[in-house]
PDB file of N, CA and C in Angstrom:
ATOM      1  N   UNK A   1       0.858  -1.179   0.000  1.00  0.00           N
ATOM      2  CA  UNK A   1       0.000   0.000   0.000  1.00  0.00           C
ATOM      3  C   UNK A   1       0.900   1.237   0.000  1.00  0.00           C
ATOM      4  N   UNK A   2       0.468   2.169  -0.710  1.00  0.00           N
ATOM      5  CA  UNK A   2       1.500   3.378  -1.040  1.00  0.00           C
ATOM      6  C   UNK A   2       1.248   4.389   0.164  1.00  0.00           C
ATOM      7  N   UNK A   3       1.792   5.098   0.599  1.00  0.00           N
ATOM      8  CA  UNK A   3       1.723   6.279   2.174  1.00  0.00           C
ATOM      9  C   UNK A   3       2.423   6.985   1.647  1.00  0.00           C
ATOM     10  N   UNK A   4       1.562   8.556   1.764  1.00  0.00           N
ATOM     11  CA  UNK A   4       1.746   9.635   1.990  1.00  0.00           C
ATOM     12  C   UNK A   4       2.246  10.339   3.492  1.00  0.00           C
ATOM     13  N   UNK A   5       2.630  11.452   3.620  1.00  0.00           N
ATOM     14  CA  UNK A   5       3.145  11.873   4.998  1.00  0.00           C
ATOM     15  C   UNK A   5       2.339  13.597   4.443  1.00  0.00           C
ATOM     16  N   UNK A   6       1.819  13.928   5.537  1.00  0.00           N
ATOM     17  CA  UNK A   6       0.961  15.505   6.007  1.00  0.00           C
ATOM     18  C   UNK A   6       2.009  15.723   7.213  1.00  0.00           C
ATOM     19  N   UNK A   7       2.160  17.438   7.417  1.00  0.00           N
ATOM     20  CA  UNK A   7       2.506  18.000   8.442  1.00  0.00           C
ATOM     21  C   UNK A   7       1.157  18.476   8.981  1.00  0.00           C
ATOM     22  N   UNK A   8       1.015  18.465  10.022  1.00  0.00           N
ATOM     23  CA  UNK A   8      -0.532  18.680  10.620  1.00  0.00           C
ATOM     24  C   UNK A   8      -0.968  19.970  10.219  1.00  0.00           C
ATOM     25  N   UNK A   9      -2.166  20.386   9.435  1.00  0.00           N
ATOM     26  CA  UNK A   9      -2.180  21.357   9.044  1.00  0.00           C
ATOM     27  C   UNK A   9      -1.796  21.815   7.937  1.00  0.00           C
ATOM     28  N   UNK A  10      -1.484  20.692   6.775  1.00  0.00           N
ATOM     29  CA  UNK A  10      -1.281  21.155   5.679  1.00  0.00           C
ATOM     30  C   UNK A  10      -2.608  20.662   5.219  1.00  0.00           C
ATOM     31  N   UNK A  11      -2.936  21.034   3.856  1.00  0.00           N
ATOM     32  CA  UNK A  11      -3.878  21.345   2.939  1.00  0.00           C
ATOM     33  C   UNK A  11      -2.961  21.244   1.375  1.00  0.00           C
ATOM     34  N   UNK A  12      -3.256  19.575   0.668  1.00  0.00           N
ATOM     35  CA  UNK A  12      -2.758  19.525  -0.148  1.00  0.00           C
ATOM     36  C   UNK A  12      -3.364  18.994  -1.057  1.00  0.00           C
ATOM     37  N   UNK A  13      -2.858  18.546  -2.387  1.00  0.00           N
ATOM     38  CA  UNK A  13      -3.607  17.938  -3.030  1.00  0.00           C
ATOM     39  C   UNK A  13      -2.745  16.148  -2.923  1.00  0.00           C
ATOM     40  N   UNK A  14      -3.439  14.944  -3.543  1.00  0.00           N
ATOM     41  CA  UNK A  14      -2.809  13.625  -3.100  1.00  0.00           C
ATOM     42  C   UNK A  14      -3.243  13.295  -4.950  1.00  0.00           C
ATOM     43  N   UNK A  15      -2.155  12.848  -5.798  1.00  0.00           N
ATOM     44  CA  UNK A  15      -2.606  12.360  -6.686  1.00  0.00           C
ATOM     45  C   UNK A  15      -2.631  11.140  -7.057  1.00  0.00           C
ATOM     46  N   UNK A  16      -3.331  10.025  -8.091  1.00  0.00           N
ATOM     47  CA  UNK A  16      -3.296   8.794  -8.338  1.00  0.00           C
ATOM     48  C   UNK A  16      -3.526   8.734  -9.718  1.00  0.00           C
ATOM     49  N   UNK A  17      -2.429   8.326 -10.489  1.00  0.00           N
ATOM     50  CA  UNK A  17      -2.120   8.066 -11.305  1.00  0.00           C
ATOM     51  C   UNK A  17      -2.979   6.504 -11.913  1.00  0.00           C
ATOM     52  N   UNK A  18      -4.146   6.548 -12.964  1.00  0.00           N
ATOM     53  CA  UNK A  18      -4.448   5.118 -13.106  1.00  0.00           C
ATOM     54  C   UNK A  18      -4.104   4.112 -14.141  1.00  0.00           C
ATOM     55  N   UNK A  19      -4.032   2.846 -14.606  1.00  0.00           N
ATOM     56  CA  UNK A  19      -2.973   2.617 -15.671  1.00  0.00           C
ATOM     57  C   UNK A  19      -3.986   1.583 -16.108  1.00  0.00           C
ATOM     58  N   UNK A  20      -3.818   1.058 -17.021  1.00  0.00           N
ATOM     59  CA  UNK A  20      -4.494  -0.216 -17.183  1.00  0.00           C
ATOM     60  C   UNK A  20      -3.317  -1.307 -17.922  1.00  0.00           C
ATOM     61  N   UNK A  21      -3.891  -2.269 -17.828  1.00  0.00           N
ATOM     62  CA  UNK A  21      -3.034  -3.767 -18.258  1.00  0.00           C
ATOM     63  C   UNK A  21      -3.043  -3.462 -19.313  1.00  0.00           C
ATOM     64  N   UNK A  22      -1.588  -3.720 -20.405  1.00  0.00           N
ATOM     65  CA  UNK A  22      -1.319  -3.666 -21.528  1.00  0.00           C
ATOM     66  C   UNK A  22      -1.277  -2.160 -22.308  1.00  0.00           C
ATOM     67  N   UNK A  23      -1.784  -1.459 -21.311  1.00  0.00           N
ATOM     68  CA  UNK A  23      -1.773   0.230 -21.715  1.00  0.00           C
ATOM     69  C   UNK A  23      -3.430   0.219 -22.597  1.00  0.00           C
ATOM     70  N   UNK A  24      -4.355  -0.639 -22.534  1.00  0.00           N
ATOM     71  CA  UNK A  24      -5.139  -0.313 -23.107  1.00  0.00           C
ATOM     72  C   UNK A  24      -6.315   0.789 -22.466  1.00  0.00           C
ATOM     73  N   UNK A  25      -6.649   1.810 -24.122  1.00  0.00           N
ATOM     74  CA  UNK A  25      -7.110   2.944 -23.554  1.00  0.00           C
ATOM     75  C   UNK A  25      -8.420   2.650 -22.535  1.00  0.00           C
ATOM     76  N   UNK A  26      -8.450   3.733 -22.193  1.00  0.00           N
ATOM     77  CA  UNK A  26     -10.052   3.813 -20.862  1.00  0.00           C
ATOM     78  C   UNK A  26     -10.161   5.141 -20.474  1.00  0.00           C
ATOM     79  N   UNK A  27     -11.337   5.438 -20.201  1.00  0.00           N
ATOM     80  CA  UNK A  27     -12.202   6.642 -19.820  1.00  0.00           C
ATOM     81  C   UNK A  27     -12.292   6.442 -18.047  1.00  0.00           C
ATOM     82  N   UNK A  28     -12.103   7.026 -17.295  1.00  0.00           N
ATOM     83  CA  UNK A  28     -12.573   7.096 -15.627  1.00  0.00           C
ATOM     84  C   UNK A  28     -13.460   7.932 -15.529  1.00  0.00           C
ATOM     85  N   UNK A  29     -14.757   6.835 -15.223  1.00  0.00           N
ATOM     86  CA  UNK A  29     -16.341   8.124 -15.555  1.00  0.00           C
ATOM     87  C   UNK A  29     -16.580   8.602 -14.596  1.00  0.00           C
ATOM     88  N   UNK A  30     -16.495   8.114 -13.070  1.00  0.00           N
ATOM     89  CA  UNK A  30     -16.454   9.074 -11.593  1.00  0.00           C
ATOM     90  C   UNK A  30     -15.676   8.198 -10.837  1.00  0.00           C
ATOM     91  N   UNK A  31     -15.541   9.490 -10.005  1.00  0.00           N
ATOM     92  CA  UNK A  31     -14.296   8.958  -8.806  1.00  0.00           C
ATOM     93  C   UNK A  31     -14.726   9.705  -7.636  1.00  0.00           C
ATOM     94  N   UNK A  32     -15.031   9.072  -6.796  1.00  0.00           N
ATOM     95  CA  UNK A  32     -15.046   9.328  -5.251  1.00  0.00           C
ATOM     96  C   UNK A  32     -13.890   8.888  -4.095  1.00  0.00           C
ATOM     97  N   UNK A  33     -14.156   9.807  -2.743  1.00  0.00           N
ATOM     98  CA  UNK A  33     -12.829   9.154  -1.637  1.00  0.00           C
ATOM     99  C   UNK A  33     -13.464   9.163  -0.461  1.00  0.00           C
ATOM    100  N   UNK A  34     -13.057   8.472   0.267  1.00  0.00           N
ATOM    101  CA  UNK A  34     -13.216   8.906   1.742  1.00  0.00           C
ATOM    102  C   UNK A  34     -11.675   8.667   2.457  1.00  0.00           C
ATOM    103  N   UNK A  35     -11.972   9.860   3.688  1.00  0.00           N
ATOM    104  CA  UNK A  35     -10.264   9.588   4.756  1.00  0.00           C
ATOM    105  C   UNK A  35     -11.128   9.300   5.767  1.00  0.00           C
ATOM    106  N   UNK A  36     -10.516   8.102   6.172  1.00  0.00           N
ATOM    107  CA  UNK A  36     -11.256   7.412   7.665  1.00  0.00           C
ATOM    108  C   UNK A  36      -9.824   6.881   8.658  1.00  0.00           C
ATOM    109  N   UNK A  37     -10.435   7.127   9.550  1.00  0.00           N
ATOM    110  CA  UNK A  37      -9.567   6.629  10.868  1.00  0.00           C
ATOM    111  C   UNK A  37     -10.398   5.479  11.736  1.00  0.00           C
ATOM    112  N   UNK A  38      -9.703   4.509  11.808  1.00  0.00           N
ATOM    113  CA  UNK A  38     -10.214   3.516  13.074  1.00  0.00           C
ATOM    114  C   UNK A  38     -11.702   3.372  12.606  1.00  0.00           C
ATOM    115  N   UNK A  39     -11.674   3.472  10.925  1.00  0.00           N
ATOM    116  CA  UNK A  39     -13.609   3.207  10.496  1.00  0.00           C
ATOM    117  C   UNK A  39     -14.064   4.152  10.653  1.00  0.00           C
ATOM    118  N   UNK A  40     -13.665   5.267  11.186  1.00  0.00           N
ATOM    119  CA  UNK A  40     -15.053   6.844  11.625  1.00  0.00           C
ATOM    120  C   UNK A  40     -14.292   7.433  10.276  1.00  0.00           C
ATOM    121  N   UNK A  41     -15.445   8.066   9.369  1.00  0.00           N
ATOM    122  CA  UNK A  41     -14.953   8.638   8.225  1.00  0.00           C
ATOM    123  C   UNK A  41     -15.056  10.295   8.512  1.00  0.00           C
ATOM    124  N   UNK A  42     -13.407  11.141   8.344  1.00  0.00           N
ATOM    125  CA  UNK A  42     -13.459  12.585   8.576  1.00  0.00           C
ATOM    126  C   UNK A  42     -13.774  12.960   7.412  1.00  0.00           C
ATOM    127  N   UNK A  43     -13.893  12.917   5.936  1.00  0.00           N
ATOM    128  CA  UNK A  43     -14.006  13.341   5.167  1.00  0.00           C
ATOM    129  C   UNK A  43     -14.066  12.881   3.907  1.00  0.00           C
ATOM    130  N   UNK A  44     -14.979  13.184   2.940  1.00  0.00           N
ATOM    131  CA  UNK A  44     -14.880  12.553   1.831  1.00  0.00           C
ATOM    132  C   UNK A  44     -15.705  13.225   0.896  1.00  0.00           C
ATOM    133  N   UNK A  45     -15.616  13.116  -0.643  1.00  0.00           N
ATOM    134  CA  UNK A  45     -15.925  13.734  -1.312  1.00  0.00           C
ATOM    135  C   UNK A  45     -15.273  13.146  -2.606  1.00  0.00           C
ATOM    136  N   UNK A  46     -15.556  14.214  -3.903  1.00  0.00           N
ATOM    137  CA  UNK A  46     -15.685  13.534  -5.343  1.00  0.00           C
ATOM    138  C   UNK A  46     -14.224  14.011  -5.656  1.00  0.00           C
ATOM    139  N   UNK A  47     -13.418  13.041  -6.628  1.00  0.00           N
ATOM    140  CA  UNK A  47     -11.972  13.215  -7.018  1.00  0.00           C
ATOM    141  C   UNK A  47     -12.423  14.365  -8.437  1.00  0.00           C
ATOM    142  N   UNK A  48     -11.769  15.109  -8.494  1.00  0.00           N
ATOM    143  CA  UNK A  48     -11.311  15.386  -9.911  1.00  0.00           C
ATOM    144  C   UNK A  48     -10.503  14.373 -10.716  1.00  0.00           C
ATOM    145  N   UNK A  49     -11.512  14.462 -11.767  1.00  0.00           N
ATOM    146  CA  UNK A  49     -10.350  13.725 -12.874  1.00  0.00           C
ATOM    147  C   UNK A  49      -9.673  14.764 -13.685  1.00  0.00           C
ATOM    148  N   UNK A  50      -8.684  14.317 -14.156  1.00  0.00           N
ATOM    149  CA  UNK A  50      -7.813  15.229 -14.905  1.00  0.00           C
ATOM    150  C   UNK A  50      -7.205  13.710 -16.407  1.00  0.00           C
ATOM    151  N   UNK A  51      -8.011  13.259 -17.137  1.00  0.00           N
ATOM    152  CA  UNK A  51      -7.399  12.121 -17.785  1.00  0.00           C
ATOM    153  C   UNK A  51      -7.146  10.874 -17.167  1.00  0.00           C
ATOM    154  N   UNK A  52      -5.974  10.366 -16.524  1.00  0.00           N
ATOM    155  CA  UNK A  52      -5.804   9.519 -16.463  1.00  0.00           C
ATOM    156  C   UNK A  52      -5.510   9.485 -14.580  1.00  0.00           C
ATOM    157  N   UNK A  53      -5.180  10.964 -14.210  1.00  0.00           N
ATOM    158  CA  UNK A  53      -5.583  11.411 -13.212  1.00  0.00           C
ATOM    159  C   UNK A  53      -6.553  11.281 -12.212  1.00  0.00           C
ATOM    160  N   UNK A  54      -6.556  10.848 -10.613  1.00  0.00           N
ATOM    161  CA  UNK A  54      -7.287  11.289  -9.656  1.00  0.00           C
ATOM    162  C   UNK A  54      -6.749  12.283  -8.893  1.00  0.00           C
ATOM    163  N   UNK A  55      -7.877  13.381  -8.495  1.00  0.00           N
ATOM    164  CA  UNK A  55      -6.816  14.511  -7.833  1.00  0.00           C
ATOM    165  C   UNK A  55      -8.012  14.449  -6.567  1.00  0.00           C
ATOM    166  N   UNK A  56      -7.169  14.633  -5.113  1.00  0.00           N
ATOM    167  CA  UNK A  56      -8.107  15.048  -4.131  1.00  0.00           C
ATOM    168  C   UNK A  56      -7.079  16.072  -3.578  1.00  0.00           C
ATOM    169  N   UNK A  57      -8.160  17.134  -2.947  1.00  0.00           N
ATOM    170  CA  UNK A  57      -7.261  18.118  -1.754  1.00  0.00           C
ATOM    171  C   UNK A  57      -7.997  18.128  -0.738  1.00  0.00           C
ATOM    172  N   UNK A  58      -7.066  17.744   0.342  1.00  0.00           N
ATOM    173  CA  UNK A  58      -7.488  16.865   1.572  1.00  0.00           C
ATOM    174  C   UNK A  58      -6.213  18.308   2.648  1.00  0.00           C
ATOM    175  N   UNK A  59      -7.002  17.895   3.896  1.00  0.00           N
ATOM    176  CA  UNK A  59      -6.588  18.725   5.140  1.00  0.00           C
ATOM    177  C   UNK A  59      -6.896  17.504   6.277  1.00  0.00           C
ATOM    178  N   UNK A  60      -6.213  16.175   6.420  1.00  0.00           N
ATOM    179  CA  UNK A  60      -6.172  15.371   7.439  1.00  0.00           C
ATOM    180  C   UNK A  60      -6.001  16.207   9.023  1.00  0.00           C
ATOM    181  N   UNK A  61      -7.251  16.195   9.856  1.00  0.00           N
ATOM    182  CA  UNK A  61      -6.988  16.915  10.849  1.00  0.00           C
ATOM    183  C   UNK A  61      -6.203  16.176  12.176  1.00  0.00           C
ATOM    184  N   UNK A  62      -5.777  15.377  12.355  1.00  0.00           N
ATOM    185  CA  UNK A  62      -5.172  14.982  13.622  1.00  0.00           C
ATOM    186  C   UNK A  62      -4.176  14.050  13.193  1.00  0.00           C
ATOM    187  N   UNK A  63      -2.863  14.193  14.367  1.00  0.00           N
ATOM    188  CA  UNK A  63      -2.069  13.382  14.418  1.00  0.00           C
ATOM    189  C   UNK A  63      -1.926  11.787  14.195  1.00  0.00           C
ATOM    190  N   UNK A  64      -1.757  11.161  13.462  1.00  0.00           N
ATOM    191  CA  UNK A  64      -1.986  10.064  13.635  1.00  0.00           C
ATOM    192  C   UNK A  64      -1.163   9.304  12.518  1.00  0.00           C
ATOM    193  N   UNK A  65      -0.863   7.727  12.258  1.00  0.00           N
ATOM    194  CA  UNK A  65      -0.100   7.045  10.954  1.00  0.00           C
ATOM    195  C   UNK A  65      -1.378   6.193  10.428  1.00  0.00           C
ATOM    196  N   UNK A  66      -2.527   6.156  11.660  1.00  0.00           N
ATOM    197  CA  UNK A  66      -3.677   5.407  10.947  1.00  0.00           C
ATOM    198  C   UNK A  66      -4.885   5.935  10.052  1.00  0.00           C
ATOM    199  N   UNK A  67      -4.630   6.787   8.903  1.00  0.00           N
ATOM    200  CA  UNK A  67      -5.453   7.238   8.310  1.00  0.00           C
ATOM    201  C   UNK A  67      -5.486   6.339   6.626  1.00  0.00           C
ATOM    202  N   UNK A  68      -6.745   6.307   6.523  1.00  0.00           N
ATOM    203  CA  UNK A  68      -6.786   5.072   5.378  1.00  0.00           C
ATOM    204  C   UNK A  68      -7.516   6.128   4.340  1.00  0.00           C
ATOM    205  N   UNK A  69      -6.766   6.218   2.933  1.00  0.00           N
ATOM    206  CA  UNK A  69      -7.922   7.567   2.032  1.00  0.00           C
ATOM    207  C   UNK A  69      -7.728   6.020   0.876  1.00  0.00           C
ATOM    208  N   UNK A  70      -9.198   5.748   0.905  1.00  0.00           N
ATOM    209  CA  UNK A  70     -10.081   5.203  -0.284  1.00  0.00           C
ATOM    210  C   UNK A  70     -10.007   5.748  -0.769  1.00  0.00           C
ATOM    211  N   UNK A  71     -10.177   5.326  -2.485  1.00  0.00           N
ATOM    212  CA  UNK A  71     -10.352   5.917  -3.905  1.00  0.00           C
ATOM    213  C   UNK A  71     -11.209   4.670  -4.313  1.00  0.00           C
ATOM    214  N   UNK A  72     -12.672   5.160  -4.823  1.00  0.00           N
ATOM    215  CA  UNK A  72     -13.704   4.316  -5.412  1.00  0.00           C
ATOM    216  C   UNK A  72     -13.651   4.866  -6.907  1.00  0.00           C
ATOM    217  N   UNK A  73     -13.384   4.204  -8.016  1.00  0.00           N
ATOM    218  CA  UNK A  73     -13.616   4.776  -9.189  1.00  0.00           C
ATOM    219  C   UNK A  73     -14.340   3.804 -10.257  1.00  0.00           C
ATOM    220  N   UNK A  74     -15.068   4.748 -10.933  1.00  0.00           N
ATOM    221  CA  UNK A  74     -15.653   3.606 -12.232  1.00  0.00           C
ATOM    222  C   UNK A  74     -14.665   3.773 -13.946  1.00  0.00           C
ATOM    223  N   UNK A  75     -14.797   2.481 -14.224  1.00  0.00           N
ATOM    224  CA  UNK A  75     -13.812   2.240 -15.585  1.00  0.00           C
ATOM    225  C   UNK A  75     -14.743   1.374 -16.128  1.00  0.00           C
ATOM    226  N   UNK A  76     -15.599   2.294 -17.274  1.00  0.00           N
ATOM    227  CA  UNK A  76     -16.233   0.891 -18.002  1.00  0.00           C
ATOM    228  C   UNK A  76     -17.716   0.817 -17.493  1.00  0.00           C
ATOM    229  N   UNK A  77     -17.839  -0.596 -17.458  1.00  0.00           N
ATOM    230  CA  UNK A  77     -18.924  -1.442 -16.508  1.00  0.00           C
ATOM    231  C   UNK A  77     -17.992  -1.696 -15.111  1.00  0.00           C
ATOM    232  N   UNK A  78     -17.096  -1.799 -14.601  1.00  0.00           N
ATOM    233  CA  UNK A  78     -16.422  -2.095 -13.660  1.00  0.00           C
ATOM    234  C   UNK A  78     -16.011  -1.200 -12.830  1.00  0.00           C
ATOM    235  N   UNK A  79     -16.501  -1.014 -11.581  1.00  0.00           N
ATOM    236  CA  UNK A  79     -15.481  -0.493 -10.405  1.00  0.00           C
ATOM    237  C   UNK A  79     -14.551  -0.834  -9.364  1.00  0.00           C
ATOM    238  N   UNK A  80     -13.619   0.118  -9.565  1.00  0.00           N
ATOM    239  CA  UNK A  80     -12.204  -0.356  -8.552  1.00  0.00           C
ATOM    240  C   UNK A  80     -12.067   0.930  -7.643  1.00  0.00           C
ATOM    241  N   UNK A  81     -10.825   0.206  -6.648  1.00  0.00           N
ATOM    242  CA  UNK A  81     -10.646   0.378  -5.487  1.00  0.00           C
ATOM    243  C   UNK A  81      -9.198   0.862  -5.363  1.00  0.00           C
ATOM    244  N   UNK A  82      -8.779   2.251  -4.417  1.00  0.00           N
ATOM    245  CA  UNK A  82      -7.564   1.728  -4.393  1.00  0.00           C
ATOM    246  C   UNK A  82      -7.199   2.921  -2.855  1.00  0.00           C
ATOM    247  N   UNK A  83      -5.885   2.312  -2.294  1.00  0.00           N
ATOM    248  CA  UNK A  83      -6.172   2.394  -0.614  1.00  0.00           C
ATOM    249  C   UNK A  83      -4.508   3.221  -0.626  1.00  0.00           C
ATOM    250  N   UNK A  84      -4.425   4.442   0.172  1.00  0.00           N
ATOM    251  CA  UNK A  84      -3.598   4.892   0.736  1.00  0.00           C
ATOM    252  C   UNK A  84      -2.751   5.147   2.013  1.00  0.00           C
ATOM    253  N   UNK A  85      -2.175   4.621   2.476  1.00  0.00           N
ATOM    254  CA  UNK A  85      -2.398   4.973   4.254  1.00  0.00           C
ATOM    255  C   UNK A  85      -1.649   6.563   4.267  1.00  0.00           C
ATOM    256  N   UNK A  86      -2.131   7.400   5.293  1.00  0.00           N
ATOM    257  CA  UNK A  86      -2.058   8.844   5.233  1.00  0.00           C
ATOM    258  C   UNK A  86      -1.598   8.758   6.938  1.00  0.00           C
ATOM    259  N   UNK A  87       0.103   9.115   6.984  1.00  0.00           N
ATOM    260  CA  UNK A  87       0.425   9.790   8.536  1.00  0.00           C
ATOM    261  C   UNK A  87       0.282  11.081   8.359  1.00  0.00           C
ATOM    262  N   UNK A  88       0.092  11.578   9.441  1.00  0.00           N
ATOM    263  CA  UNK A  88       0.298  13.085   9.925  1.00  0.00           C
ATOM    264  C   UNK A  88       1.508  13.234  11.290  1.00  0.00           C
ATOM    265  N   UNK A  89       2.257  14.315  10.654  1.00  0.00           N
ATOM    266  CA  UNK A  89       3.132  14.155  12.006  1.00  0.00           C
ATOM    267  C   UNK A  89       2.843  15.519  12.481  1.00  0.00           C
TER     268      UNK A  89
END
């Protein structure tokens, strides 16, 4: 799982790059996130796409290495998943 690092109090953007097998082309028709801790969700909301792009700008409010930011996206008929862990120091 890929981790990001926040200084408490930053306000950034987190990007995700999406690829597919064999490089074949694809459209990402919506993308949603949530940042949850210990299961209680602080925040969540719709990604910008930018192409091939997911963009969120996130402000993780408390100290912690256990923050989990979901990415729900649709490709197609099919939706995927993909998981970040987010510290704050």
């Amino acid at each position: 799982m890929n981790r990001v690092r926040f200084i408490q109090g930053e306000d950034k953007h987190v990007k995700l790059f999406v690829r597919a097998p064999n490089d074949e082309p694809f459209t990402i028709l919506s993308a949603t996130y949530t940042l949850s801790r210990f299961g209680e969700v602080e925040a969540k909301g719709e990604c910008d796409i930018n192409g091939h792009y997911l963009d969120i700008k996130m402000e993780p409010k408390k100290k912690t290495k256990s923050y989990i930011l979901e990415i729900t996206y649709a490709v197609a008929d099919s939706v995927r998943k993909a998981r970040i862990e987010v510290e704050v120091i």
